[in-house]
N, C-alpha and C. Protein backbone atom coordinates (compact mmCIF):
# COMPACT_ATOMS: atom_id res chain seq x y z
N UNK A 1 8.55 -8.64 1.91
CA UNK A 1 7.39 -8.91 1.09
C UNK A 1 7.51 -10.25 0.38
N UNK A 2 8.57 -11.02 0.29
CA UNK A 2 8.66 -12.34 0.13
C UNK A 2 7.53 -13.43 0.26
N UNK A 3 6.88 -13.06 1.04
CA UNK A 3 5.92 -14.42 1.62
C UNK A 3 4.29 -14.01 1.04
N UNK A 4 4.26 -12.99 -0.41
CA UNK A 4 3.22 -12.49 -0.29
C UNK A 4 3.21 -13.11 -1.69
N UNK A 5 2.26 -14.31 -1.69
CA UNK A 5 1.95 -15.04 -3.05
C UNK A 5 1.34 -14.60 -4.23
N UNK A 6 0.48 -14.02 -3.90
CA UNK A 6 -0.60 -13.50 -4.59
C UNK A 6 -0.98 -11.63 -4.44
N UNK A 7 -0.04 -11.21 -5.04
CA UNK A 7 -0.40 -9.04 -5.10
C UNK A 7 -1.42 -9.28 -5.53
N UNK A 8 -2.00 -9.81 -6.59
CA UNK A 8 -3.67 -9.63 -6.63
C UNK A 8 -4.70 -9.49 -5.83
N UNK A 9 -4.70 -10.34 -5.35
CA UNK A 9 -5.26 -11.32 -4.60
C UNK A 9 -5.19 -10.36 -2.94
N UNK A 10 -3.59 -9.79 -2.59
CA UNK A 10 -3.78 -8.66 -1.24
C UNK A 10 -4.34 -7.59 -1.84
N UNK A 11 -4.08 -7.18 -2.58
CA UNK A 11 -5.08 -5.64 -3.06
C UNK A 11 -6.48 -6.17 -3.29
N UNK A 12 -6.98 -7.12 -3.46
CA UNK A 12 -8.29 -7.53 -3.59
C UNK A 12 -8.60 -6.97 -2.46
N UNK A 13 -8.37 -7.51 -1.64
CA UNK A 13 -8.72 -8.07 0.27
C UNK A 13 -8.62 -6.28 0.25
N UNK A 14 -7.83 -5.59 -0.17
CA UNK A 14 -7.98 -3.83 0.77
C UNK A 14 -8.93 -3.38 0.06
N UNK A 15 -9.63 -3.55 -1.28
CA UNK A 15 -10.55 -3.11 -2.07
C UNK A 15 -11.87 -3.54 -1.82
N UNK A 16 -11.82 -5.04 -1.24
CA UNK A 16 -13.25 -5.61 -0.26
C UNK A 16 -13.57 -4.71 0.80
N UNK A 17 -12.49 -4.24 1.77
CA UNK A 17 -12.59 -4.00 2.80
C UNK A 17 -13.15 -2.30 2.98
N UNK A 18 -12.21 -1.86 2.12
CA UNK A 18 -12.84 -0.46 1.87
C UNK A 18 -14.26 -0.28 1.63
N UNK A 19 -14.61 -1.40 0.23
CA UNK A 19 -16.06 -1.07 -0.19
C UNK A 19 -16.82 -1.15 0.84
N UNK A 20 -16.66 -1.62 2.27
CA UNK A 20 -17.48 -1.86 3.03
C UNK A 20 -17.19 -1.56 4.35
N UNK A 21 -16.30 -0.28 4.46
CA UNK A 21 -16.08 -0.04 6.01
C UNK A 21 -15.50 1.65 5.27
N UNK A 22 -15.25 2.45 6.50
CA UNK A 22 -14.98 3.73 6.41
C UNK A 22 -13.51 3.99 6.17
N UNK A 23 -12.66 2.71 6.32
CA UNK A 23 -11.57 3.07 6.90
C UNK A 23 -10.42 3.17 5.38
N UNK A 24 -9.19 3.74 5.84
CA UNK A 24 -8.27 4.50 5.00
C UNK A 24 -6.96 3.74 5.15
N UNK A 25 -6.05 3.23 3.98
CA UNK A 25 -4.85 2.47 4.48
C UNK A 25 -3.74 3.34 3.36
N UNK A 26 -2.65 2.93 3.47
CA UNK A 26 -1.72 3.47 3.11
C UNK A 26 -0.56 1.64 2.87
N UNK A 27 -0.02 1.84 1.78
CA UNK A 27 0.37 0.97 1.39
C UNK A 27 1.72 0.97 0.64
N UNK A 28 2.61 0.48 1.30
CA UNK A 28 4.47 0.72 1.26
C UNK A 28 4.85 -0.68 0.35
N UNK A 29 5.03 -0.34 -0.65
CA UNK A 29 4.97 -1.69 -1.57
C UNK A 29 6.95 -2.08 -1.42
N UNK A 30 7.90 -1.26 -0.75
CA UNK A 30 9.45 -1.64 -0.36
C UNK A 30 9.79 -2.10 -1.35
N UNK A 31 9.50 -1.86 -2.80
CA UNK A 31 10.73 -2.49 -4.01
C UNK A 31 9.86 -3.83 -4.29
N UNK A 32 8.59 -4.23 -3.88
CA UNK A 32 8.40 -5.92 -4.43
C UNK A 32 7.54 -5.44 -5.82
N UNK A 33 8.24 -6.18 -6.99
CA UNK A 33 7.82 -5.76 -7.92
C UNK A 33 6.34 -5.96 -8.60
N UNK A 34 6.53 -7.65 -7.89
CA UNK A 34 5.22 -8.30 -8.02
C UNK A 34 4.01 -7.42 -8.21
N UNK A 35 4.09 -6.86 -6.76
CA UNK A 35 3.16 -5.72 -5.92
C UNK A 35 2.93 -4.46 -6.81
N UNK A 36 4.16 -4.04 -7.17
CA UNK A 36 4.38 -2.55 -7.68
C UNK A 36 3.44 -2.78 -8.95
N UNK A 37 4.01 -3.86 -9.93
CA UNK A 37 3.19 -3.67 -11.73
C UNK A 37 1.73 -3.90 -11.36
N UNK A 38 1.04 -5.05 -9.86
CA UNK A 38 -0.10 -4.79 -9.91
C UNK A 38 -0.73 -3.63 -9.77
N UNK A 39 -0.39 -2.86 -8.52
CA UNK A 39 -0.51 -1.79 -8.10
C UNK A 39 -0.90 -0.85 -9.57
N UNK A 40 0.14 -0.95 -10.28
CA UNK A 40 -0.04 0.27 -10.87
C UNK A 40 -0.72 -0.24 -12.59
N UNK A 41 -0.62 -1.52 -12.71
CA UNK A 41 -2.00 -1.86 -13.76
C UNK A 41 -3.37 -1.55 -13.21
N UNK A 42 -3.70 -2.00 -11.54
CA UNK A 42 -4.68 -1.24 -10.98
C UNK A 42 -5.48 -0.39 -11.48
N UNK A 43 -4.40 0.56 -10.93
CA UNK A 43 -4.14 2.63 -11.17
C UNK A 43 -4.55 2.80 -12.71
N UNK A 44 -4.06 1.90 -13.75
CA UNK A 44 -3.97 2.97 -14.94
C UNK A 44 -5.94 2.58 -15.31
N UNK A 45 -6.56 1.08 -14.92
CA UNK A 45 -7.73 0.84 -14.66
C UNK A 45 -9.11 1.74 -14.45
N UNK A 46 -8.76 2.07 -13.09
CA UNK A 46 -9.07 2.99 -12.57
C UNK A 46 -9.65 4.37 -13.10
N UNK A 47 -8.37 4.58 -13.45
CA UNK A 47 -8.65 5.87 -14.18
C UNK A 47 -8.64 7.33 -13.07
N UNK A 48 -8.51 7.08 -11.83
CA UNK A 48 -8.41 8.41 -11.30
C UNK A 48 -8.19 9.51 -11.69
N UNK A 49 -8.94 10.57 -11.43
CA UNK A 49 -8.80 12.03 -11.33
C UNK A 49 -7.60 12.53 -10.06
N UNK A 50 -7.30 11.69 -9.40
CA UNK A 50 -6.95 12.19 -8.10
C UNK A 50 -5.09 11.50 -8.77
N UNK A 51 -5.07 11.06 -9.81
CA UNK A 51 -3.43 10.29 -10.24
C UNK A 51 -2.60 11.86 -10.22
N UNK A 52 -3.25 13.01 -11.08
CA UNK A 52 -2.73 14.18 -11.05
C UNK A 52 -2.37 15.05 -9.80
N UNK A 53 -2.79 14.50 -9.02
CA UNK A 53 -2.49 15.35 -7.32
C UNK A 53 -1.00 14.35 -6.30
N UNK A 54 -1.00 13.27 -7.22
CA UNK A 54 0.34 12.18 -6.45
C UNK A 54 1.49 11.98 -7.21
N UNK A 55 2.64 12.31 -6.75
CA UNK A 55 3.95 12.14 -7.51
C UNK A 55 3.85 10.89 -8.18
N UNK A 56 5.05 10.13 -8.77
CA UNK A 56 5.14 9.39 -9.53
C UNK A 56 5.15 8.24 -8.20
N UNK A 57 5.68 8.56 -7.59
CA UNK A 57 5.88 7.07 -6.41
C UNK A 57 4.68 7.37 -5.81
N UNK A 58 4.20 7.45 -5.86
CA UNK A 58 2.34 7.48 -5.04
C UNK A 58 1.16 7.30 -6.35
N UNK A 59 0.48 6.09 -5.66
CA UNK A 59 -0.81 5.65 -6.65
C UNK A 59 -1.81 5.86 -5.59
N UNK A 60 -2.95 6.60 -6.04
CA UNK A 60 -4.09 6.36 -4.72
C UNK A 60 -5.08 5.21 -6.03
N UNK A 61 -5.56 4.16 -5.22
CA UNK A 61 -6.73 3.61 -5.20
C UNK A 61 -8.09 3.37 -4.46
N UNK A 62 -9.00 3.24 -5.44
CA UNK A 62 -10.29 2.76 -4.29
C UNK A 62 -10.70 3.87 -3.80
N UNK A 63 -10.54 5.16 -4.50
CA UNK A 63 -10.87 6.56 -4.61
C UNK A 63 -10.61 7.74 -3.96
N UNK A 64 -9.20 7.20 -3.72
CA UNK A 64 -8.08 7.72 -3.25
C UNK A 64 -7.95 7.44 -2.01
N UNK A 65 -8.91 5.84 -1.09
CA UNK A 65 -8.43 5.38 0.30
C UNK A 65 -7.88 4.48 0.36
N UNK A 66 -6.78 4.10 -0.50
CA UNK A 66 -6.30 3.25 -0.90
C UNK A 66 -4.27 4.01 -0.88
N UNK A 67 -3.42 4.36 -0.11
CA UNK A 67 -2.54 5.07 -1.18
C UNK A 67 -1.70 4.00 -0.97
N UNK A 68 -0.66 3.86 -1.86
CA UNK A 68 0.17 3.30 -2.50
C UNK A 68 1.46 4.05 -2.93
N UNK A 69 2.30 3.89 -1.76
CA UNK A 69 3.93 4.18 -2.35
C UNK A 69 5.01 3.59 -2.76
N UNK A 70 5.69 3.70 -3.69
CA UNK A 70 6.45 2.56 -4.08
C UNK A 70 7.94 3.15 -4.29
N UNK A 71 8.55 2.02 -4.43
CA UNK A 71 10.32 2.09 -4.26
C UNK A 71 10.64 1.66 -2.50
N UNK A 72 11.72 1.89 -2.40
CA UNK A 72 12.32 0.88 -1.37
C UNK A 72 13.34 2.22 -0.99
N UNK A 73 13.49 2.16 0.83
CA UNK A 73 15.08 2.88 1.40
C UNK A 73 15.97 2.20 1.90
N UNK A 74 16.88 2.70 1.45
CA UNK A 74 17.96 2.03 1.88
C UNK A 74 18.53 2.93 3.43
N UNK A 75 18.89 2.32 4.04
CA UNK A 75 19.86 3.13 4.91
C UNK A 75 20.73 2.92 5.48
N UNK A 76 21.83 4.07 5.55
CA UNK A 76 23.39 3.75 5.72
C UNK A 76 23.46 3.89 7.00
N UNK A 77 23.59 3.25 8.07
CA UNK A 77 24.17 3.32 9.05
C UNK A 77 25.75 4.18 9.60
N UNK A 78 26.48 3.64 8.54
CA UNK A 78 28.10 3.79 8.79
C UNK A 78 28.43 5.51 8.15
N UNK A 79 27.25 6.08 8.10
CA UNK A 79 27.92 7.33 8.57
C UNK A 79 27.77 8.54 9.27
């Protein structure tokens, strides 16, 4: 997620796109923090009814076609 200048600015672009098409995304924010505090200043915005139905690592936006999971995996190979 390095090369992603502007978290505003990409959640804009999925919140355009929604308002104006049918379609549903899912969104793996991998630990970028940038991403994560927008994400979830978003969320508290918002105001969803639907915040009570998603663990703490899941934000739905954009009325819940929007989801948003956050934190990062690691994985061990070596055992």
């Amino acid at each position: 997620m390095g090369f992603l200048k502007d978290p505003y600015a990409f959640i804009c672009i999925f919140q355009t796109v929604l308002s104006s098409t049918n379609y549903r995304f899912i969104l793996f924010t991998a630990g970028y923090e940038p991403l994560e505090s927008i994400v979830r200043s978003i969320s508290t915005t918002e105001a969803s009814f639907e915040l009570k139905n998603c663990s703490d690592d899941c934000v739905p936006l954009c009325n819940g076609r929007l989801l948003c999971f956050f934190g990062s995996r690691v994985d061990n190979f070596n055992t």
